[in-house]
Protein backbone atom coordinates (compact mmCIF):
# COMPACT_ATOMS: atom_id res chain seq x y z
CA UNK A 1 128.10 88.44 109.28
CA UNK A 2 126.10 86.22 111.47
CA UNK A 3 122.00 85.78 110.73
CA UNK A 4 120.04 88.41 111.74
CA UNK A 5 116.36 89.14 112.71
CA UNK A 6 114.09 91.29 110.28
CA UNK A 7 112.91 93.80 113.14
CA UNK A 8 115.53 96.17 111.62
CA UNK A 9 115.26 95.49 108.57
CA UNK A 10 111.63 96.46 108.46
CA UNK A 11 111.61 99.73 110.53
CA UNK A 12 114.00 100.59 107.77
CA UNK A 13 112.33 99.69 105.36
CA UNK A 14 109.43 101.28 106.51
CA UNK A 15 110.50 104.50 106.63
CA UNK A 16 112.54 103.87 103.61
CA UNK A 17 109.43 103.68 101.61
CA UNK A 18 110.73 99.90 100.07
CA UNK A 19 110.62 96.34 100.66
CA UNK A 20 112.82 93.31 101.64
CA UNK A 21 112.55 90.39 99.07
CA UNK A 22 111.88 86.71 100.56
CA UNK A 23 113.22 84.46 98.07
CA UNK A 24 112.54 80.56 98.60
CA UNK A 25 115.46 78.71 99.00
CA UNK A 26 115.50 74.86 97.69
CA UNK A 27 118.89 73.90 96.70
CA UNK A 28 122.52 74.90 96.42
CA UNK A 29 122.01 76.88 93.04
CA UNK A 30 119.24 78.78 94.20
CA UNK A 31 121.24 79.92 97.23
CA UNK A 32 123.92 80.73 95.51
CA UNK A 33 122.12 82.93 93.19
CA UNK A 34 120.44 84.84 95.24
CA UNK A 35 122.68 85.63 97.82
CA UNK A 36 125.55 86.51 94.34
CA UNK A 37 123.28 89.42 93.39
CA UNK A 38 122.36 90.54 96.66
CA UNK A 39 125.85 90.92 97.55
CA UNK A 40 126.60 92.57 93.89
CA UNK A 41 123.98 95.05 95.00
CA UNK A 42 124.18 95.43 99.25
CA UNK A 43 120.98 94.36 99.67
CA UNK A 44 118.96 92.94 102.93
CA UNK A 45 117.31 89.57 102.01
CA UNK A 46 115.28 87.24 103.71
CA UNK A 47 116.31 83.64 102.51
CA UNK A 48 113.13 81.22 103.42
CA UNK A 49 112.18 77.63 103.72
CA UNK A 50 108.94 76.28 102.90
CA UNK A 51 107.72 73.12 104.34
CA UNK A 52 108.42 71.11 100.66
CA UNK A 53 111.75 72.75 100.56
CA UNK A 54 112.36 71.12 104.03
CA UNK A 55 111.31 67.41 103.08
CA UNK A 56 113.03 67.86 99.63
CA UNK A 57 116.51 69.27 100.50
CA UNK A 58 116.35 68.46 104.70
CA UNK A 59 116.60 71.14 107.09
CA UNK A 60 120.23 70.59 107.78
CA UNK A 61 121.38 70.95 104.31
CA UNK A 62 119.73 74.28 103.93
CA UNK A 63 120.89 75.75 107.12
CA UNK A 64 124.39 74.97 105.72
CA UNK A 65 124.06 76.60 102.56
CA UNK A 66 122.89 79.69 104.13
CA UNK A 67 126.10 79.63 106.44
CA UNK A 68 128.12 78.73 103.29
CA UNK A 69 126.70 81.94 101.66
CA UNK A 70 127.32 84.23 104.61
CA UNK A 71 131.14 82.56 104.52
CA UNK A 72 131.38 83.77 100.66
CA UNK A 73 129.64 87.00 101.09
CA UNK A 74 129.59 89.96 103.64
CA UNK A 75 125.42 89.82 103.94
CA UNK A 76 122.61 91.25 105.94
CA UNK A 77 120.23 88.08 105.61
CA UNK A 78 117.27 86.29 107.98
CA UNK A 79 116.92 83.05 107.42
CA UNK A 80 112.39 82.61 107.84
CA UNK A 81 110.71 79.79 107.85
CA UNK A 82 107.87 80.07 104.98
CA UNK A 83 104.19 78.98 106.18
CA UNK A 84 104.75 77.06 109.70
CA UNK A 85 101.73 74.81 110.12
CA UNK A 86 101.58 74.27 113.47
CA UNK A 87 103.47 75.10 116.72
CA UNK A 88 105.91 72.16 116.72
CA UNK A 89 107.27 73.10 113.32
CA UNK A 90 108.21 76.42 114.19
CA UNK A 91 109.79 75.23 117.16
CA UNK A 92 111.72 72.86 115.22
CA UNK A 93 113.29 75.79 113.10
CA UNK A 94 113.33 78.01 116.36
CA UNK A 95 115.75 75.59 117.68
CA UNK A 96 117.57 74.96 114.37
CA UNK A 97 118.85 78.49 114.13
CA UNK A 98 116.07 80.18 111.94
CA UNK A 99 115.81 83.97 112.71
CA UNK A 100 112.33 84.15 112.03
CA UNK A 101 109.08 82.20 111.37
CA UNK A 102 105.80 82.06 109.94
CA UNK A 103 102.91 80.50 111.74
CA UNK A 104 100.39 80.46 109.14
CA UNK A 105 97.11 80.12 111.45
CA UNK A 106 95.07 81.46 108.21
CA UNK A 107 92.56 78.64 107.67
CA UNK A 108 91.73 78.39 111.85
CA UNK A 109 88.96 80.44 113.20
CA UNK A 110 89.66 84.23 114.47
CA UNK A 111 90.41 83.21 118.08
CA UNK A 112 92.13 80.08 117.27
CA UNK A 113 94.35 81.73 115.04
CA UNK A 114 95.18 83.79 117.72
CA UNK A 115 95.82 81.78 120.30
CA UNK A 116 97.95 79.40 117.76
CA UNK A 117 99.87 82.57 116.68
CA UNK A 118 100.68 83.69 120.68
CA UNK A 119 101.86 80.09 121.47
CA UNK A 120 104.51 80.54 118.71
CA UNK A 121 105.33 84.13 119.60
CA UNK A 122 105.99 83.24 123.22
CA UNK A 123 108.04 80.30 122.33
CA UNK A 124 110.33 82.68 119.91
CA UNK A 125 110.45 85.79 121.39
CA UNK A 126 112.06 83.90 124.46
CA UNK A 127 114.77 83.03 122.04
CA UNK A 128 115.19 86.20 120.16
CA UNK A 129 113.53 84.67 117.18
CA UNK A 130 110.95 87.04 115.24
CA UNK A 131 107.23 86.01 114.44
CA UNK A 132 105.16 86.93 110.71
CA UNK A 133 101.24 86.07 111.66
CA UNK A 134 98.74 86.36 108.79
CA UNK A 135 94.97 87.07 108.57
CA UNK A 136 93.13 86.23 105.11
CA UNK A 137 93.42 83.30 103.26
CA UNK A 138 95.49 83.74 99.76
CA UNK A 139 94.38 81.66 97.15
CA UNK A 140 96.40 78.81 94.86
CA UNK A 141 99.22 76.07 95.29
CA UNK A 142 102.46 76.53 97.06
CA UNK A 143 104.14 73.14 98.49
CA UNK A 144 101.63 71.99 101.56
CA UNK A 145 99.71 74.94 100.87
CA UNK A 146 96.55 74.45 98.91
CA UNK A 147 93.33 77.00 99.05
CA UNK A 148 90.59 76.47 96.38
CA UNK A 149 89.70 80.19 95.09
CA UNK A 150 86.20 79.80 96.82
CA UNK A 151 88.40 78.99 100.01
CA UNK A 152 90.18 82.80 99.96
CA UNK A 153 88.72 86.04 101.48
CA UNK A 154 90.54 89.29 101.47
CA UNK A 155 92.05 90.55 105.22
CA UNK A 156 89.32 92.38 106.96
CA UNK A 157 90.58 95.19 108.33
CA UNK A 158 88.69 95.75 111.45
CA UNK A 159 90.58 92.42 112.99
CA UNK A 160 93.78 93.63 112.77
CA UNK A 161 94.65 95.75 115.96
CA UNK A 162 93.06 92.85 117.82
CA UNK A 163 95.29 90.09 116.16
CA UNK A 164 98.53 91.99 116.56
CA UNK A 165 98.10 93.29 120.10
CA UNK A 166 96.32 89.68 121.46
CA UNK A 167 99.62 87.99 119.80
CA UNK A 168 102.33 89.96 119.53
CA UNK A 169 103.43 89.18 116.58
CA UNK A 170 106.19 91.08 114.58
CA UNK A 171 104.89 91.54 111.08
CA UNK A 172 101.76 90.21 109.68
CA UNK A 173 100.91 88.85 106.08
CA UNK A 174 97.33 90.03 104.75
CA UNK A 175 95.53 88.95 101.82
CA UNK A 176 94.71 91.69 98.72
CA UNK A 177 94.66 89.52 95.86
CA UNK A 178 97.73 88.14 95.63
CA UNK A 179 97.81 84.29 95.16
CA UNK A 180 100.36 81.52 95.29
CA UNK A 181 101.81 79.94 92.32
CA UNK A 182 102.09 80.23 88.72
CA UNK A 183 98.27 80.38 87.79
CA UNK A 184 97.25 83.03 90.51
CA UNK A 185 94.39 84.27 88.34
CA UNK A 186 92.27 82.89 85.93
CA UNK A 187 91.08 83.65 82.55
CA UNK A 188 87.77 84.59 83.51
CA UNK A 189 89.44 86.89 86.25
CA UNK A 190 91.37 88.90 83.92
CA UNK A 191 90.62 91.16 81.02
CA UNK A 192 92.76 90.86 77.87
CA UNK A 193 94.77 93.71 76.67
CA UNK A 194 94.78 94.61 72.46
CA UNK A 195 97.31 92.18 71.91
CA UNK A 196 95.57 89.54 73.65
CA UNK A 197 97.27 89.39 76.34
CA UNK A 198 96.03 88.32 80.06
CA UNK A 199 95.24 91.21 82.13
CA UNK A 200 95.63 90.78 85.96
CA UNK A 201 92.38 92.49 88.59
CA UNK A 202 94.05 95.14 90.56
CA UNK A 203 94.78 94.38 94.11
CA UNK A 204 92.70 95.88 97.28
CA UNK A 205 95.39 98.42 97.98
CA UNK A 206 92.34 100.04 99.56
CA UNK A 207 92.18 97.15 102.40
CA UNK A 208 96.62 97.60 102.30
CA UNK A 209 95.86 101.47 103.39
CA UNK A 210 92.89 100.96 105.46
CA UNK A 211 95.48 98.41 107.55
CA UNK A 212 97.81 100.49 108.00
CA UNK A 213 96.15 103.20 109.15
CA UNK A 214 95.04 100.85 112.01
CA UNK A 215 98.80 99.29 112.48
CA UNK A 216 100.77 102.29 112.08
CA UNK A 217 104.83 101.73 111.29
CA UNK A 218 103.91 98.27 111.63
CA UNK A 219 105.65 95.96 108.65
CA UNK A 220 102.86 94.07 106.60
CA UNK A 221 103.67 91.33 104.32
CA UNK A 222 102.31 90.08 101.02
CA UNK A 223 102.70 86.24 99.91
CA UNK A 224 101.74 84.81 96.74
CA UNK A 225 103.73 88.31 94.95
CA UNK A 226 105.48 86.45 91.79
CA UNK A 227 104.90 88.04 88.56
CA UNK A 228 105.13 84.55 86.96
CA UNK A 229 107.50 86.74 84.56
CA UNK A 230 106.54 86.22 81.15
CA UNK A 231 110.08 85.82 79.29
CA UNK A 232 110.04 82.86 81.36
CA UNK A 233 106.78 81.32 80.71
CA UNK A 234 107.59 81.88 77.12
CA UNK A 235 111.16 80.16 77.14
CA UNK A 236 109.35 76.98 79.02
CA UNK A 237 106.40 76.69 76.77
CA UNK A 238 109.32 77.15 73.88
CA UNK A 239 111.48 74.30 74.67
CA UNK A 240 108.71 71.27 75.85
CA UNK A 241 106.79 73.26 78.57
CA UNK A 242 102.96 73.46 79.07
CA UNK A 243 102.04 76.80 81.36
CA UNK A 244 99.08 78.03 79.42
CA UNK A 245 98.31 81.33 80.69
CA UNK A 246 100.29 81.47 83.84
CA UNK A 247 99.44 84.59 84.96
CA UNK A 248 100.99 86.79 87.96
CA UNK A 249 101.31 90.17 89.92
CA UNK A 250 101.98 93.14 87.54
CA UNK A 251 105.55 94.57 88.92
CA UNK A 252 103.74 98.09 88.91
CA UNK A 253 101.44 97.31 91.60
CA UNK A 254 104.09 95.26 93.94
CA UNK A 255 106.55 98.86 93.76
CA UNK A 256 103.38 100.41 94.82
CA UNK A 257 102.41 98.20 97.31
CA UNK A 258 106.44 98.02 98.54
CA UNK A 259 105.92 102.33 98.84
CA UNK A 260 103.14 102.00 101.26
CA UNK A 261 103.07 99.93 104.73
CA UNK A 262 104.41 96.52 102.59
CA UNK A 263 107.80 96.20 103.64
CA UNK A 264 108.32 91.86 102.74
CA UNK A 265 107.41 90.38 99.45
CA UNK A 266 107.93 87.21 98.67
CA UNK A 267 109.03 85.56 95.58
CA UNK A 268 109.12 81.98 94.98
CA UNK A 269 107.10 81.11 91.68
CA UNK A 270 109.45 83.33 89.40
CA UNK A 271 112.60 81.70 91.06
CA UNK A 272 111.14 78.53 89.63
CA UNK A 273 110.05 79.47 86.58
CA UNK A 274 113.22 81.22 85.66
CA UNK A 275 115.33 77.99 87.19
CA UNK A 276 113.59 75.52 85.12
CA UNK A 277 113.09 78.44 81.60
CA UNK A 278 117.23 78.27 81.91
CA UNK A 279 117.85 74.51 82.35
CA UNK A 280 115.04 73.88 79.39
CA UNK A 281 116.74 76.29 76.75
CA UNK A 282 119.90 74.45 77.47
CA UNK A 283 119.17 71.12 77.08
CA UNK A 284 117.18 72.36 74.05
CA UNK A 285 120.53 73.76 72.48
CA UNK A 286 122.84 71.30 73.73
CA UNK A 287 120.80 67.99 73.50
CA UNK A 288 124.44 66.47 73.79
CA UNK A 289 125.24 67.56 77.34
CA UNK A 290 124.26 65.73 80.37
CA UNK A 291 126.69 67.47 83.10
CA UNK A 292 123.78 69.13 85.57
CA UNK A 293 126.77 71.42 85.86
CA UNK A 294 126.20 72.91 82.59
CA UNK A 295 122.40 73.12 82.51
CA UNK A 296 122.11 73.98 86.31
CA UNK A 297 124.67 77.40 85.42
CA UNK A 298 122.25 78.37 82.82
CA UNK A 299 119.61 78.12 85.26
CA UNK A 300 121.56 80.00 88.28
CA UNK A 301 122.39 83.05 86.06
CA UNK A 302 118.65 82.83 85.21
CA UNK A 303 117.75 83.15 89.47
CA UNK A 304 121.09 85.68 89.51
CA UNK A 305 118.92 88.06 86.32
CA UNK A 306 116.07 87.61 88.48
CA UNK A 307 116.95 88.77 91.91
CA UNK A 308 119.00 91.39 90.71
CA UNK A 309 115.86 92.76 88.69
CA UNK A 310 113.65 92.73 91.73
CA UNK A 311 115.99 94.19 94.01
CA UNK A 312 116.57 97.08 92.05
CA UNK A 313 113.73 97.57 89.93
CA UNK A 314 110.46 96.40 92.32
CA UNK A 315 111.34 96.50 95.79
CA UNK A 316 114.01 99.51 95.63
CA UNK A 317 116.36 97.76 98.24
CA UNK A 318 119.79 97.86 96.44
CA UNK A 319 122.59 100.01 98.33
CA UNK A 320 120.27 99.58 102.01
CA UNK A 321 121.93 97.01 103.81
């Protein structure tokens, strides 16, 4: 099946009550992995390229291993580009075959957000590509994307009808405490549980419901959604790591959120995390072996676990493609 747009995706998933995953592609194992489980389970997926997943593996090569995938497996996928920076990037995908893009116009004032926003939606929608806009700045690290907590402010509401109508954009990331990377809260953020145990704040699902009352049956987005699953965290710090009190986004609140008007979360941070928690506990019990064949399959079962366990389990999207 050839690449697809996410405009049906989301009006499905919409009224399906459930979200799409956007897993961050980076290499061949990755790739592999999740497009294995969402096959396994006929799910839609969104594969996505980040900016530092386009330096590290080159656009080229990932464009390849998506077609590879959709060679090996009968899938509903859009391939996204992940946090466009400016207008020439997302032309760049735009003409490399990506079905959708981001243009991240976040950190630019209201109106030159918008206008940087409708130059990009123009530019796609003449070539049948779809457009994700986003108002609110999310906090934390994700390749070229740096925002100092001070730096982040929630999505105000009351901008939102403007934004989409004035751009036309297709789906639009907001920010409700969600926050990129593996340390997307800190200590003195959270409360700790009996055990001890790093307790996340709750996000603003009250600025999620106000939105869509404003944007009805309009898909909304939420970046920065990794749980930073602790199995993980706990294999790395095991076997040589150092991720003290990585925190992420309880799973409870992302099903929530994927019930309401959310209908694409992205995942990136637990992709790592489990990647790197599988090649570590190798190497740790086989300080022998040296084939990347053999630690890199520990890993890709790892992303496989993963994927499968959001698909079914957070964003209920198993059995809808």
């Amino acid at each position: 099946m050839p690449l697809v747009t996410t405009t049906d995706m989301f009006k499905k998933a919409y009224a399906g009550h459930y979200a799409i995953g956007a897993f961050n592609i980076n290499n061949m194992e990755i790739v592999q992995a999740v497009t294995d489980a969402a096959a396994d389970l006929q799910s839609p997926i969104i594969l996505q390229a980040s900016a530092g997943a386009r330096k590290y593996a080159k656009p080229s090569y990932l464009k390849h291993l998506v077609e590879a995938a959709l060679e090996d497996h009968d899938l509903t996928v859009a391939l996204h580009l992940d946090h466009g920076a400016d207008f020439e990037t997302c032309k760049s995908c735009i003409d490399g075959g990506f079905t959708s893009v981001m243009i991240d116009g976040s950190k630019h004032s209201f109106e030159d957000n918008i206008a940087l926003t409708k130059q990009v939606v123009e530019y796609a929608h003449a070539h049948g590509v779809v457009v994700e806009g986003e108002l609110g700045q999310l906090a934390g690290i994700e390749d070229d994307v740096k925002v100092a907590a001070h730096e982040a402010s929630y999505t105000r509401p009351e901008e939102v009808e403007e934004f989409v109508s004035r751009t036309g954009v297709d789906s639009l990331a907001i920010a409700i405490g969600t926050s990129h990377g593996a340390y997307k809260f800190t200590p003195e953020q959270c409360t700790r549980n009996e055990q001890g145990v790093l307790v996340p704040p709750t996000l603003r699902f009250d600025i999620l419901e106000e939105v869509a009352k404003r944007l009805p049956d309009f898909p909304i987005v939420l970046h920065g959604a990794s749980s930073v699953v602790p199995e993980y965290v706990k294999i790395i710090n095991e076997n040589g790591g150092n991720l003290p009190d990585a925190i992420g986004i309880p799973e409870d609140q992302l099903r929530k959120a994927a019930s309401l008007a959310v209908c694409k979360i992205n995942i990136d941070s637990d992709i790592r995390l489990a990647l790197t928690a599988g090649v570590r506990l190798h190497m740790a019990q086989h300080p022998d072996h040296f084939d990347p064949r053999q630690y890199l399959k520990d890993g890709r079962q790892n992303v496989y676990d993963l994927v499968a366990h959001k698909i079914t389990e957070v964003l209920g999207s198993a059995h809808k493609a």
